[in-house]
C-alpha atoms as a PDB file:
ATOM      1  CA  UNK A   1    -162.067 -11.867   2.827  1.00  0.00           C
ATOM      2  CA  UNK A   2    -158.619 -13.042   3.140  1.00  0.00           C
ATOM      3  CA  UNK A   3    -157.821 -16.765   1.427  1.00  0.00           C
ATOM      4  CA  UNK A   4    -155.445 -18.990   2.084  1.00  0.00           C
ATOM      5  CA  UNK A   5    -153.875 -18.759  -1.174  1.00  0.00           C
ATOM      6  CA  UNK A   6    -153.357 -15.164  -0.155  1.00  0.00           C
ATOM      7  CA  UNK A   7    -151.707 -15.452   3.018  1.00  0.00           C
ATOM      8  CA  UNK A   8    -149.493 -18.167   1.127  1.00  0.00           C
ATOM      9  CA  UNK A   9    -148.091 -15.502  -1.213  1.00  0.00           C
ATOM     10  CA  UNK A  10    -146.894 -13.134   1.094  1.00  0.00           C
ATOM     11  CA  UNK A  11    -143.074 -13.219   1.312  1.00  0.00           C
ATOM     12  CA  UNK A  12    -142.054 -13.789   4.254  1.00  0.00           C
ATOM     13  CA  UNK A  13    -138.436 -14.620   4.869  1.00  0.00           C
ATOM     14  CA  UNK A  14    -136.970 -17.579   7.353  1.00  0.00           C
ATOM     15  CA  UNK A  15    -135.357 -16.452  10.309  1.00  0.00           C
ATOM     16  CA  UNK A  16    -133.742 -18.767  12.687  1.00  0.00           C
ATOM     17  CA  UNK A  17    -134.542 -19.050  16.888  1.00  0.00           C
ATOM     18  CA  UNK A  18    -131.094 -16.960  17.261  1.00  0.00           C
ATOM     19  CA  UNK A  19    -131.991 -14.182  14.877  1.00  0.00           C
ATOM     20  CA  UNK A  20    -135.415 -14.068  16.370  1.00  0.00           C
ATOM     21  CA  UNK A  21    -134.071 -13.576  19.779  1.00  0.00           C
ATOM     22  CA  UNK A  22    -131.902 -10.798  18.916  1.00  0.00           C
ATOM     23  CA  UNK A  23    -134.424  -9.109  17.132  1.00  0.00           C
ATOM     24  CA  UNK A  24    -137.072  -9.392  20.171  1.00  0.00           C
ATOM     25  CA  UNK A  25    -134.255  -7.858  22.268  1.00  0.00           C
ATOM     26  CA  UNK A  26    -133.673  -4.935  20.283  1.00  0.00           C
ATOM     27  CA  UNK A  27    -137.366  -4.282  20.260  1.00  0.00           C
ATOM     28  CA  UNK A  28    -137.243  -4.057  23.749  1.00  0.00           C
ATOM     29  CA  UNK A  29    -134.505  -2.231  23.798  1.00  0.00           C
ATOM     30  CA  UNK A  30    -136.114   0.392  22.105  1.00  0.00           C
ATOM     31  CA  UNK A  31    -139.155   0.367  24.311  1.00  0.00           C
ATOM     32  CA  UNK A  32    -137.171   0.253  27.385  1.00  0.00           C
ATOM     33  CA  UNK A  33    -134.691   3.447  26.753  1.00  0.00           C
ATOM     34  CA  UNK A  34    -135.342   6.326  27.896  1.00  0.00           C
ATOM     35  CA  UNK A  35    -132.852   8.027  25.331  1.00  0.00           C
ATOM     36  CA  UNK A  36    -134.645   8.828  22.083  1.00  0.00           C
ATOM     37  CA  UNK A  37    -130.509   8.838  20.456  1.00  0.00           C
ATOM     38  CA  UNK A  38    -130.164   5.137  21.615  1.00  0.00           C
ATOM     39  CA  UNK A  39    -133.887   4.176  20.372  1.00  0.00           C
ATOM     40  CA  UNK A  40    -132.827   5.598  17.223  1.00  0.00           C
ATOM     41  CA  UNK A  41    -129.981   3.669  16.917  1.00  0.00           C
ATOM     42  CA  UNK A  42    -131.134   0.719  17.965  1.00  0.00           C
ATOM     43  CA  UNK A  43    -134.229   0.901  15.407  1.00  0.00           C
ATOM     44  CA  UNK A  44    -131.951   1.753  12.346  1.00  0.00           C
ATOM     45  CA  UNK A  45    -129.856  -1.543  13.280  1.00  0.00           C
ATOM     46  CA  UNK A  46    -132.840  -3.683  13.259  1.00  0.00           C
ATOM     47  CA  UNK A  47    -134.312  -1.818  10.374  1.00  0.00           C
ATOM     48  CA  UNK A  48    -131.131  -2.800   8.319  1.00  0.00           C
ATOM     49  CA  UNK A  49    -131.591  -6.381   9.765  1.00  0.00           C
ATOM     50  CA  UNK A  50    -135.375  -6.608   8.172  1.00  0.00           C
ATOM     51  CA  UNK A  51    -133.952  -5.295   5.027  1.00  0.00           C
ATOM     52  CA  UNK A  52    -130.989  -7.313   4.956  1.00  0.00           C
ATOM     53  CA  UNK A  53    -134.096 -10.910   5.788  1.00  0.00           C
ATOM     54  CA  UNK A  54    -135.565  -9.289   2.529  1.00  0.00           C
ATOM     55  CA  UNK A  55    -132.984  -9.454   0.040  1.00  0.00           C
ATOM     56  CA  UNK A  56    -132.622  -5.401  -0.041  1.00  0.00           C
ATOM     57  CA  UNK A  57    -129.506  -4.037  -1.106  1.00  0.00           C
ATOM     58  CA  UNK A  58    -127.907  -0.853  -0.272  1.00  0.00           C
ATOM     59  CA  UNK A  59    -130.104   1.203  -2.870  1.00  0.00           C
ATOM     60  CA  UNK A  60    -132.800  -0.706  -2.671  1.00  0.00           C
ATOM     61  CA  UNK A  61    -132.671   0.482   1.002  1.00  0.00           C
ATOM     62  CA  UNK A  62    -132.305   4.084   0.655  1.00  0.00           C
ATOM     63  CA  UNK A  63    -134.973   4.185  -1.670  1.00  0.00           C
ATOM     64  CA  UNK A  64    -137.470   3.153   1.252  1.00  0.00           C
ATOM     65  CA  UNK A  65    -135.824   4.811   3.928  1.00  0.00           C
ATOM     66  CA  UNK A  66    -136.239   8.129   1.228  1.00  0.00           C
ATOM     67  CA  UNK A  67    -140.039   6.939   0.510  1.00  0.00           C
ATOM     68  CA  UNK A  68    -140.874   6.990   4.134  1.00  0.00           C
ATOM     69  CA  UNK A  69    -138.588   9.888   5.823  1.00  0.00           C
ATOM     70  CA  UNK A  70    -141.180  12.523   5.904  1.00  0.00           C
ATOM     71  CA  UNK A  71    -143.581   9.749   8.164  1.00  0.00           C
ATOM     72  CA  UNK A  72    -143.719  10.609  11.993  1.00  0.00           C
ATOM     73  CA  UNK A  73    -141.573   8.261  14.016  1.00  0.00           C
ATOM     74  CA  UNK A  74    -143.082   6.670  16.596  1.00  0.00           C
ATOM     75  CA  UNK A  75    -139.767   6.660  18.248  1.00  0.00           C
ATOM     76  CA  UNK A  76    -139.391  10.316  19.463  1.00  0.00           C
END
């Protein structure tokens, strides 16, 4: 059962029309290449960009890219 006071809580950051659009074209970016080096790329970029929405600071961002290295990429 999921409440509204729930959903409420979760923190989810403003992003403008602009920042929206250049996120949606990244993601399809990445599903469009055919090079796994460019997907790569392309995903750490917008995976900085999330963390960047979210407040995260340099260490603060190694210590999830550290927490979640070992995970199987959906990219390759």
């Amino acid at each position: 059962k999921v409440l509204k006071s729930h959903l409420e809580q979760i923190p989810i950051p403003y992003v403008s029309a602009d920042e929206q659009k250049k996120m949606i074209e990244m993601v399809e970016q990445i599903s469009n290449s055919t090079f796994v080096d460019e997907k790569i790329k392309v995903y750490e970029s917008l995976d900085r960009g999330i963390g960047k929405l979210y407040g995260l600071d340099e260490d603060d961002y190694n210590i999830l890219r550290k927490a979640v290295e070992n995970i199987e990429k959906y990219l390759i």
